[in-house]
PDB file of N, CA and C in Angstrom:
ATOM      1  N   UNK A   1     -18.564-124.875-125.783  1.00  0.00           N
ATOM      2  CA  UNK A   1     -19.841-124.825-125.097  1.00  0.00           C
ATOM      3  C   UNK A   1     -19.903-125.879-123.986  1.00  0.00           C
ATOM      4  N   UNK A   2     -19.538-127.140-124.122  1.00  0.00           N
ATOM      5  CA  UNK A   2     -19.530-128.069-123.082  1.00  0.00           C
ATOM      6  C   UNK A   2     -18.670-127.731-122.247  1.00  0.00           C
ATOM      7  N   UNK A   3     -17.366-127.122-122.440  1.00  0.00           N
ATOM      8  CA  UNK A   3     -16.544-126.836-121.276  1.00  0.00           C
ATOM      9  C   UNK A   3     -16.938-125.941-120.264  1.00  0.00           C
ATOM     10  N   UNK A   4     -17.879-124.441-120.766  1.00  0.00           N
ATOM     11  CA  UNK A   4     -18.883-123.628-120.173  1.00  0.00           C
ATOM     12  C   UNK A   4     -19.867-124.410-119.253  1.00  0.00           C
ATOM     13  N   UNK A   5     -20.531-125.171-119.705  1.00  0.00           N
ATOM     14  CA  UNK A   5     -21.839-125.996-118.967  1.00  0.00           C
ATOM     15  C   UNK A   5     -21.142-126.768-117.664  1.00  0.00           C
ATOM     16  N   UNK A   6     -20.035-127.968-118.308  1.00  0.00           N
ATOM     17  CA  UNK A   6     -19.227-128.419-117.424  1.00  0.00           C
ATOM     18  C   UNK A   6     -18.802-127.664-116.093  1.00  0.00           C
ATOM     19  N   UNK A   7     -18.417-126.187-115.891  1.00  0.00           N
ATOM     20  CA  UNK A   7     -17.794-125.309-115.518  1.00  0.00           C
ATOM     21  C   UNK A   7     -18.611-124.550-114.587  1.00  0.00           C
ATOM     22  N   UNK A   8     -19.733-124.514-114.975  1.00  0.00           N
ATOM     23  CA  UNK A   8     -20.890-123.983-114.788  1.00  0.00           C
ATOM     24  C   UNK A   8     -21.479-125.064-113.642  1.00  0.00           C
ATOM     25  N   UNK A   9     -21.558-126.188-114.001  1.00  0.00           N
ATOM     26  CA  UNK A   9     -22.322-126.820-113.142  1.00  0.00           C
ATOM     27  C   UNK A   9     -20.883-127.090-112.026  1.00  0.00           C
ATOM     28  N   UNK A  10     -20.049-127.800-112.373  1.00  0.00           N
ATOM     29  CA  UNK A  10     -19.475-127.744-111.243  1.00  0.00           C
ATOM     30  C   UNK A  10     -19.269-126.343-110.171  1.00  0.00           C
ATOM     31  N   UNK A  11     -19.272-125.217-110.752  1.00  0.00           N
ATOM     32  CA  UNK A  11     -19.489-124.055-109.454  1.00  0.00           C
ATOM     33  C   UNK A  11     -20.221-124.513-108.944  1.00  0.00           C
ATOM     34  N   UNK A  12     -21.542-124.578-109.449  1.00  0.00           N
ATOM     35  CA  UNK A  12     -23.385-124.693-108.753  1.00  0.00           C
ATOM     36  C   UNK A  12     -22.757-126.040-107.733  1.00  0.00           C
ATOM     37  N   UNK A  13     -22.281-127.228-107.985  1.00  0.00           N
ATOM     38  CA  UNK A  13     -21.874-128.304-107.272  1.00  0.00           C
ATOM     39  C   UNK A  13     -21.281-127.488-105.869  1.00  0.00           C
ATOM     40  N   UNK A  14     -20.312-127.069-106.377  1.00  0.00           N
ATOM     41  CA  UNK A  14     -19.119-126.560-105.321  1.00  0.00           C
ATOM     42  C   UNK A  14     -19.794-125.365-104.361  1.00  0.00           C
ATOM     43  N   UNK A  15     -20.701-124.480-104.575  1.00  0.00           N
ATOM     44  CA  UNK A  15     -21.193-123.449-103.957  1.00  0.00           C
ATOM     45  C   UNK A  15     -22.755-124.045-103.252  1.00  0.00           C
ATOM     46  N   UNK A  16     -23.275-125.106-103.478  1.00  0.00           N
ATOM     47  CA  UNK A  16     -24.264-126.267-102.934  1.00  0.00           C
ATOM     48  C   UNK A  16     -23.295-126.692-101.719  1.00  0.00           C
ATOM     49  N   UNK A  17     -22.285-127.528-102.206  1.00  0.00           N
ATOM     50  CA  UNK A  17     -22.060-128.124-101.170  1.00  0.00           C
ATOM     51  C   UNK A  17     -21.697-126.970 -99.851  1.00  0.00           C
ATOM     52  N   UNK A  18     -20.828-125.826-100.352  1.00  0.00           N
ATOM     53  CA  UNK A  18     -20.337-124.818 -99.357  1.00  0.00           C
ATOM     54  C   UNK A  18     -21.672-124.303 -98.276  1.00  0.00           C
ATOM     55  N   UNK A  19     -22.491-123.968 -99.491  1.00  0.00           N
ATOM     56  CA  UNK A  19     -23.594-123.229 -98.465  1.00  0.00           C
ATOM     57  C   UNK A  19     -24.350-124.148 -97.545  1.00  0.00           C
ATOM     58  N   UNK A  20     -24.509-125.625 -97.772  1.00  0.00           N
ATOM     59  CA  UNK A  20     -25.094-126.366 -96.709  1.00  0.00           C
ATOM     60  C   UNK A  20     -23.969-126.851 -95.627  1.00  0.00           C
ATOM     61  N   UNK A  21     -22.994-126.398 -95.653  1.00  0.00           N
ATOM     62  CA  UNK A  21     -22.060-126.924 -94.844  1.00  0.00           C
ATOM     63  C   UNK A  21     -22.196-125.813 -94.163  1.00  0.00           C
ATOM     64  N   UNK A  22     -22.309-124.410 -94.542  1.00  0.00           N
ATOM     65  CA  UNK A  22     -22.248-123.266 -94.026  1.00  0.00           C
ATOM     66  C   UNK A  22     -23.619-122.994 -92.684  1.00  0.00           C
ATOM     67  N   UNK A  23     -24.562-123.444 -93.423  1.00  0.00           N
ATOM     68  CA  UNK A  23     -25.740-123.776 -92.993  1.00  0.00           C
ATOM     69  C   UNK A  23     -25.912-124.950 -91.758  1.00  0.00           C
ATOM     70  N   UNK A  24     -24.938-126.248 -91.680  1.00  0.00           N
ATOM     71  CA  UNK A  24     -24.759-126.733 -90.456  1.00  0.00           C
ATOM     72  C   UNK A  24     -24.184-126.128 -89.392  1.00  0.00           C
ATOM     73  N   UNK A  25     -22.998-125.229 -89.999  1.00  0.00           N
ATOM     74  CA  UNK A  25     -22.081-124.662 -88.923  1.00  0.00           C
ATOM     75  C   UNK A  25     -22.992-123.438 -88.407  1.00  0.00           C
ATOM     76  N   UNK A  26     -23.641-123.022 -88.717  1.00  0.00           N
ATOM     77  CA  UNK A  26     -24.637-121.680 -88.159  1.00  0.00           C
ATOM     78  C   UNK A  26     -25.848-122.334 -87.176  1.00  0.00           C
ATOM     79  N   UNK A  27     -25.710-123.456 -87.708  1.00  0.00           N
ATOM     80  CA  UNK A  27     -27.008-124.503 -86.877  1.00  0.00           C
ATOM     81  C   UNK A  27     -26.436-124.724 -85.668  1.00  0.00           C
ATOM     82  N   UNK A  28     -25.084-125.620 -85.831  1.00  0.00           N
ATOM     83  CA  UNK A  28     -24.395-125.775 -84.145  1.00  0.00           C
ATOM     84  C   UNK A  28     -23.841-124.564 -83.676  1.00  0.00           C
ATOM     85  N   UNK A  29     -23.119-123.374 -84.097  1.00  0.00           N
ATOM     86  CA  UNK A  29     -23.267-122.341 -83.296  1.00  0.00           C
ATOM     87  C   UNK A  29     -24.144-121.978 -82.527  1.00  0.00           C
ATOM     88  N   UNK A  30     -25.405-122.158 -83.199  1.00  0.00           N
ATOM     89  CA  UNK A  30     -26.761-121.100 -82.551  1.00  0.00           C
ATOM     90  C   UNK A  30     -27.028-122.042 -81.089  1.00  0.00           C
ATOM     91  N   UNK A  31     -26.878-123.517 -81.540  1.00  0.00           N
ATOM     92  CA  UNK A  31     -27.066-124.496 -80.350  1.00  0.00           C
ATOM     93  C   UNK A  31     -25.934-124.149 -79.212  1.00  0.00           C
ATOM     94  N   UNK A  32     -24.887-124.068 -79.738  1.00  0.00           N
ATOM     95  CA  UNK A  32     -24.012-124.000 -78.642  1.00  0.00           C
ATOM     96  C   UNK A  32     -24.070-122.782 -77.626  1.00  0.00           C
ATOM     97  N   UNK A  33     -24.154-121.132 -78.921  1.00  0.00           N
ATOM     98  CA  UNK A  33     -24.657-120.456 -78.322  1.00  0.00           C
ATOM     99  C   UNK A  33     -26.310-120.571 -77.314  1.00  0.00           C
ATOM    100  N   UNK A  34     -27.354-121.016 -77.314  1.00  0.00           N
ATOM    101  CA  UNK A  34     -27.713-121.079 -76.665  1.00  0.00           C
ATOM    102  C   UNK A  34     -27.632-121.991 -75.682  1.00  0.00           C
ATOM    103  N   UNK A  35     -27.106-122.839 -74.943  1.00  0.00           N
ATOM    104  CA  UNK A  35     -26.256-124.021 -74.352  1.00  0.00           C
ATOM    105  C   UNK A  35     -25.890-122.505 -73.433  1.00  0.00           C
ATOM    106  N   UNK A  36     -24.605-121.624 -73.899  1.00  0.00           N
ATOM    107  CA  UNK A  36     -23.722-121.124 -73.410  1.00  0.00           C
ATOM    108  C   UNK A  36     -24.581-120.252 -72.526  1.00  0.00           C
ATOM    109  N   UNK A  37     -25.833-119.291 -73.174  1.00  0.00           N
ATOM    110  CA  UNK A  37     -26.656-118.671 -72.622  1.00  0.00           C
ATOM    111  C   UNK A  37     -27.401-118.800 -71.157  1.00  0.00           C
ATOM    112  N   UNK A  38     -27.792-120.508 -71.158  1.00  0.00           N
ATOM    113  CA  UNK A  38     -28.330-120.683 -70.221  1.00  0.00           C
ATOM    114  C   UNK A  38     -27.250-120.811 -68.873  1.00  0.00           C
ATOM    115  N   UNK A  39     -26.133-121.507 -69.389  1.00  0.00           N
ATOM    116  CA  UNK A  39     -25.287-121.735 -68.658  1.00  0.00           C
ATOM    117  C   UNK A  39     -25.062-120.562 -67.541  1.00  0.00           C
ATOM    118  N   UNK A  40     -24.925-119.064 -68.780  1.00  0.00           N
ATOM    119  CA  UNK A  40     -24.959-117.576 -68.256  1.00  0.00           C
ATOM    120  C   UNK A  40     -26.115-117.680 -67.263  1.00  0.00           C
ATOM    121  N   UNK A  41     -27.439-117.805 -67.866  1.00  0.00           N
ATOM    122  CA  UNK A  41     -28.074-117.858 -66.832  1.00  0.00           C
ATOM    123  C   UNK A  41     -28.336-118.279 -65.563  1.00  0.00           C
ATOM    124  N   UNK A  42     -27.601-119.380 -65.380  1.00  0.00           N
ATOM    125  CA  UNK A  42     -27.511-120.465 -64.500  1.00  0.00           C
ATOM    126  C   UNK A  42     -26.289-120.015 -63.198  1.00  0.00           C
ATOM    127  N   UNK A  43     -25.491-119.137 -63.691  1.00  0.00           N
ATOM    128  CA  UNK A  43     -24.649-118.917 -63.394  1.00  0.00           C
ATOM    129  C   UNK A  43     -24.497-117.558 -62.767  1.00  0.00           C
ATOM    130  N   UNK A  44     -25.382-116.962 -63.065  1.00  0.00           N
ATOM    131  CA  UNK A  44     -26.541-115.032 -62.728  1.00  0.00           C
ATOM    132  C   UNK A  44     -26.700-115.697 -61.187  1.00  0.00           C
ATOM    133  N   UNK A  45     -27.829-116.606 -61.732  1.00  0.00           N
ATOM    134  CA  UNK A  45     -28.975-117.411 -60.826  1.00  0.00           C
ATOM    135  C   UNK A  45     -27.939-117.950 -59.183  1.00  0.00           C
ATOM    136  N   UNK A  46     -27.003-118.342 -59.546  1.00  0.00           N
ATOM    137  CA  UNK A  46     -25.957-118.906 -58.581  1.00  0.00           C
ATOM    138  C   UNK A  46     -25.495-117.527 -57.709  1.00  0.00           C
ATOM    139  N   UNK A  47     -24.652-116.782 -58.465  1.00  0.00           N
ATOM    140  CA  UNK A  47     -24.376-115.855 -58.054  1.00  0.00           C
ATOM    141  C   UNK A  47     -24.765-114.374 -57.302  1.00  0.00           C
ATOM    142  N   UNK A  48     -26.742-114.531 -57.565  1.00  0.00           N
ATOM    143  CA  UNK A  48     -26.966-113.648 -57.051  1.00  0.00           C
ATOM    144  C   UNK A  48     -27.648-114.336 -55.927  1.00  0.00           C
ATOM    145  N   UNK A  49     -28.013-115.741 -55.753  1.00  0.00           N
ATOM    146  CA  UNK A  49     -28.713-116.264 -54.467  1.00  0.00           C
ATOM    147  C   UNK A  49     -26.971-116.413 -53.377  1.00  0.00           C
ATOM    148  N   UNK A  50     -25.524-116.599 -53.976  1.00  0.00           N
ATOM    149  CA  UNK A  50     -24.785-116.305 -53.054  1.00  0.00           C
ATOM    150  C   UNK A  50     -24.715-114.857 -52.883  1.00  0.00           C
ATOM    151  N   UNK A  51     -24.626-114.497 -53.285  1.00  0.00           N
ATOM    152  CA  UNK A  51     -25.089-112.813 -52.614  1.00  0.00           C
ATOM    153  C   UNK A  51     -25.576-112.505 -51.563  1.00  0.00           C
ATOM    154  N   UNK A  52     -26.899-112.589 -52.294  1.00  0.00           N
ATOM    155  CA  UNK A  52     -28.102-112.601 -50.357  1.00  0.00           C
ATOM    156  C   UNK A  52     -27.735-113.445 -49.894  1.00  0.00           C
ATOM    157  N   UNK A  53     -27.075-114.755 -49.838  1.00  0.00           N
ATOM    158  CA  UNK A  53     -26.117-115.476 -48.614  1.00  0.00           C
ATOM    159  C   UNK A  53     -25.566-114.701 -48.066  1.00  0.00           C
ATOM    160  N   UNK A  54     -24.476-114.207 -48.819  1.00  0.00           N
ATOM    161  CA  UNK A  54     -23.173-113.250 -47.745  1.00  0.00           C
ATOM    162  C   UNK A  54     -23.744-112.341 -47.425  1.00  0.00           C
ATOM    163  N   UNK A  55     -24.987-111.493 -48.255  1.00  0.00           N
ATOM    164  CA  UNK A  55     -25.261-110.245 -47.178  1.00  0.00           C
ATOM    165  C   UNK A  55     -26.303-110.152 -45.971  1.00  0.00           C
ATOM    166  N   UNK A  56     -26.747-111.468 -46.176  1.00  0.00           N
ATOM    167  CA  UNK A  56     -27.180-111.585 -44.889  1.00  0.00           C
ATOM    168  C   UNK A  56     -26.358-112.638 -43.758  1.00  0.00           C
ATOM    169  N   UNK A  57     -25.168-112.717 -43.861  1.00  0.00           N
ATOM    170  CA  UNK A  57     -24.423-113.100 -42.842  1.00  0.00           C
ATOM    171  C   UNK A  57     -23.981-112.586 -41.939  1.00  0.00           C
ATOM    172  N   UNK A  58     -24.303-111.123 -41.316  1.00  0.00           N
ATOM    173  CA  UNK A  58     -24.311-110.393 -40.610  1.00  0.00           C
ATOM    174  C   UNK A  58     -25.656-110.663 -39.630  1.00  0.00           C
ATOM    175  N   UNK A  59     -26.717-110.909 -40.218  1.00  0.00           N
ATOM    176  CA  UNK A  59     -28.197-110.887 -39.538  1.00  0.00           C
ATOM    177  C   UNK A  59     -28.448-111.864 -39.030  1.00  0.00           C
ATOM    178  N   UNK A  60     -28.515-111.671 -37.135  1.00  0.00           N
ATOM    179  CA  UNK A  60     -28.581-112.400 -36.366  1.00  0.00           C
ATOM    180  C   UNK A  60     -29.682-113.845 -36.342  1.00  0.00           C
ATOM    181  N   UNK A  61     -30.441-114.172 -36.999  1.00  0.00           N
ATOM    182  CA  UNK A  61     -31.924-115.033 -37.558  1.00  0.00           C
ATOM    183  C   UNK A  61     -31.001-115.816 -38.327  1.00  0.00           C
ATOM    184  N   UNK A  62     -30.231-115.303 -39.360  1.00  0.00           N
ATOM    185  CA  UNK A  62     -29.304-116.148 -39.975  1.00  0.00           C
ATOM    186  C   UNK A  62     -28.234-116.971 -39.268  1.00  0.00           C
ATOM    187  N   UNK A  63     -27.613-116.073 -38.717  1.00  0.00           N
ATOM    188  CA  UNK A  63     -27.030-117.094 -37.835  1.00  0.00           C
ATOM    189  C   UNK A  63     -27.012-117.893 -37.108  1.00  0.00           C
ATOM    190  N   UNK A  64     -27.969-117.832 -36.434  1.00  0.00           N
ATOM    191  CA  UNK A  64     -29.082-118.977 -35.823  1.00  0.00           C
ATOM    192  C   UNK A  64     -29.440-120.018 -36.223  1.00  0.00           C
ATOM    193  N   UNK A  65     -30.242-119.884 -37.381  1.00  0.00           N
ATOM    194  CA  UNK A  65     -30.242-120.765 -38.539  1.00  0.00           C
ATOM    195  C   UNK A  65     -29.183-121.795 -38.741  1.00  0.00           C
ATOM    196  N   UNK A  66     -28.335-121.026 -39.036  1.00  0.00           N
ATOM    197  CA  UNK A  66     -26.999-121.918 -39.571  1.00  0.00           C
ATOM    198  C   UNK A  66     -26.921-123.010 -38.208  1.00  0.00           C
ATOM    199  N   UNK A  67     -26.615-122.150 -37.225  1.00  0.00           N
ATOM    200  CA  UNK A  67     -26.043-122.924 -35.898  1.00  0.00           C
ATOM    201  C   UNK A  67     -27.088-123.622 -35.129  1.00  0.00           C
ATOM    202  N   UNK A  68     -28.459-124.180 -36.430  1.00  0.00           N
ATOM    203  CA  UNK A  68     -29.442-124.776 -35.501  1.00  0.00           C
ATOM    204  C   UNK A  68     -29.555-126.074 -36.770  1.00  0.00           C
ATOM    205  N   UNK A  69     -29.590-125.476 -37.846  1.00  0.00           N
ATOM    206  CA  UNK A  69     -29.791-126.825 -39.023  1.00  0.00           C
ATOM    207  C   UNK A  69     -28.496-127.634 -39.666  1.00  0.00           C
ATOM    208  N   UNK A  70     -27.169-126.435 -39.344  1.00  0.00           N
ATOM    209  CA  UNK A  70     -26.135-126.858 -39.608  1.00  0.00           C
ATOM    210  C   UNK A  70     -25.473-127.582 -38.918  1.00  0.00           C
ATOM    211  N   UNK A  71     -24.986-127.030 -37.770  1.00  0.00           N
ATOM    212  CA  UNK A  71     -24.384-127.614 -36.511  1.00  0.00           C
ATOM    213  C   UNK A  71     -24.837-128.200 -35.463  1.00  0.00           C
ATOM    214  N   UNK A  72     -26.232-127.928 -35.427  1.00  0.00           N
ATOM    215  CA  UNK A  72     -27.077-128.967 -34.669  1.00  0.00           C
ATOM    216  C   UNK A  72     -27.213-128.123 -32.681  1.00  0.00           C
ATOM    217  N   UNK A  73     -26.743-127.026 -32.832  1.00  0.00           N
ATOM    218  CA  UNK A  73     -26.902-126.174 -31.798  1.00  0.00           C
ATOM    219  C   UNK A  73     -28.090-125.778 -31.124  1.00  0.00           C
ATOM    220  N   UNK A  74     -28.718-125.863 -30.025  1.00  0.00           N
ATOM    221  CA  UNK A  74     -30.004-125.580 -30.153  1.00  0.00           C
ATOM    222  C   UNK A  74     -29.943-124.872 -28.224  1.00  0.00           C
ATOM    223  N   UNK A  75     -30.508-123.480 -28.359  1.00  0.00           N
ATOM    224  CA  UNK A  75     -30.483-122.659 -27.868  1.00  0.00           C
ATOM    225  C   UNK A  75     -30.534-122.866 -25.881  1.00  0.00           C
ATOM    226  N   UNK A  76     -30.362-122.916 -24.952  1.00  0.00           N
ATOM    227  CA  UNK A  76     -30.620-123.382 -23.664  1.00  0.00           C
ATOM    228  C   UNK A  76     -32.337-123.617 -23.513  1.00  0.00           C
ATOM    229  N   UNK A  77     -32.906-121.972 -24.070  1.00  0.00           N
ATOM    230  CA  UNK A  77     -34.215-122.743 -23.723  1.00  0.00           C
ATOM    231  C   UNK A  77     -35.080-122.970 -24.757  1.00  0.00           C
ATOM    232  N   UNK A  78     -35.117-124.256 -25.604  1.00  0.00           N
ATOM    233  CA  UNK A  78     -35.421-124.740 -26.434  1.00  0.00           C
ATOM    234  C   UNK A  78     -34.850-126.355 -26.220  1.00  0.00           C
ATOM    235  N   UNK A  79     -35.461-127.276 -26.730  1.00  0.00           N
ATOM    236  CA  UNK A  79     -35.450-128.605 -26.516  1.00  0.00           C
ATOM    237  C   UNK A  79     -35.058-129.262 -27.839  1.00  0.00           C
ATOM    238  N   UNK A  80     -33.908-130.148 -28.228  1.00  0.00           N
ATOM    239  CA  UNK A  80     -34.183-130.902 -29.307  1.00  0.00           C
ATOM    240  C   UNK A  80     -34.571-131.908 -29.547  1.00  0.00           C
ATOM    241  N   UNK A  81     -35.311-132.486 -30.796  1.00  0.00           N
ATOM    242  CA  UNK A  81     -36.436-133.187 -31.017  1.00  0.00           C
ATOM    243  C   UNK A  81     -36.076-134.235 -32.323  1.00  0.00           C
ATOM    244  N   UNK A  82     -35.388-135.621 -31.680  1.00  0.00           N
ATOM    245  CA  UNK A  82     -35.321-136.435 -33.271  1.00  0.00           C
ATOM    246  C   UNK A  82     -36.214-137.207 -33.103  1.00  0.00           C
ATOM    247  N   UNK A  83     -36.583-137.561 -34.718  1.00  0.00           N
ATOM    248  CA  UNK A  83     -37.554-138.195 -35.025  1.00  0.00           C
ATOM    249  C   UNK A  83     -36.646-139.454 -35.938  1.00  0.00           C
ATOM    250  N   UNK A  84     -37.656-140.670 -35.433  1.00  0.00           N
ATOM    251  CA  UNK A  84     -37.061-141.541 -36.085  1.00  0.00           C
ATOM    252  C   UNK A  84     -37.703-141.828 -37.461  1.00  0.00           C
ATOM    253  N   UNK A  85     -36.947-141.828 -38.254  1.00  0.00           N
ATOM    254  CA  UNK A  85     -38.129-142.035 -39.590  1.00  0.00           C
ATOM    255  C   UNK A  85     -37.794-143.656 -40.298  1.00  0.00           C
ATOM    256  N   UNK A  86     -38.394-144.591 -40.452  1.00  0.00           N
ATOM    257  CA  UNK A  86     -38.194-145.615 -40.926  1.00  0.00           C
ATOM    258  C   UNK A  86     -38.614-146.011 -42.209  1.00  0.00           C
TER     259      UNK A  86
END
């Protein structure tokens, strides 16, 4: 009878400890998985604002743009204007 009880409780020991260990590892999955999710999202978010970049790199307003805030180009009749900011 004691070897039963003995036997007995150590499963219950051994299947305690398993299932809360089991129970951390489902905890940091779910974290990581969502971590990974946003990342996805983040990464949608990137990819579809370069998108409408490249497809509007054809459209003349855009290019302008570029060659007025980027390169500092500014059209014959138009004037440029720095400001000193202190």
């Amino acid at each position: 009878m004691f070897r039963f009880v003995f036997f007995a409780l150590l499963a219950l020991i051994i299947w305690e400890r398993s299932d809360l260990e089991l129970r951390e590892t489902k905890k940091n999955l779910e974290t990581k998985r969502h971590h990974l999710e946003e990342k996805i999202d983040n990464q949608k978010t990137m990819s579809e604002k370069l998108q409408a970049e490249l497809n509007s790199q054809s459209d003349p307003a855009w290019i302008e743009q570029i060659l007025k805030v980027e390169l500092g180009v500014v059209p014959e009749n138009q004037r440029k204007v720095y400001v000193n900011r202190r």
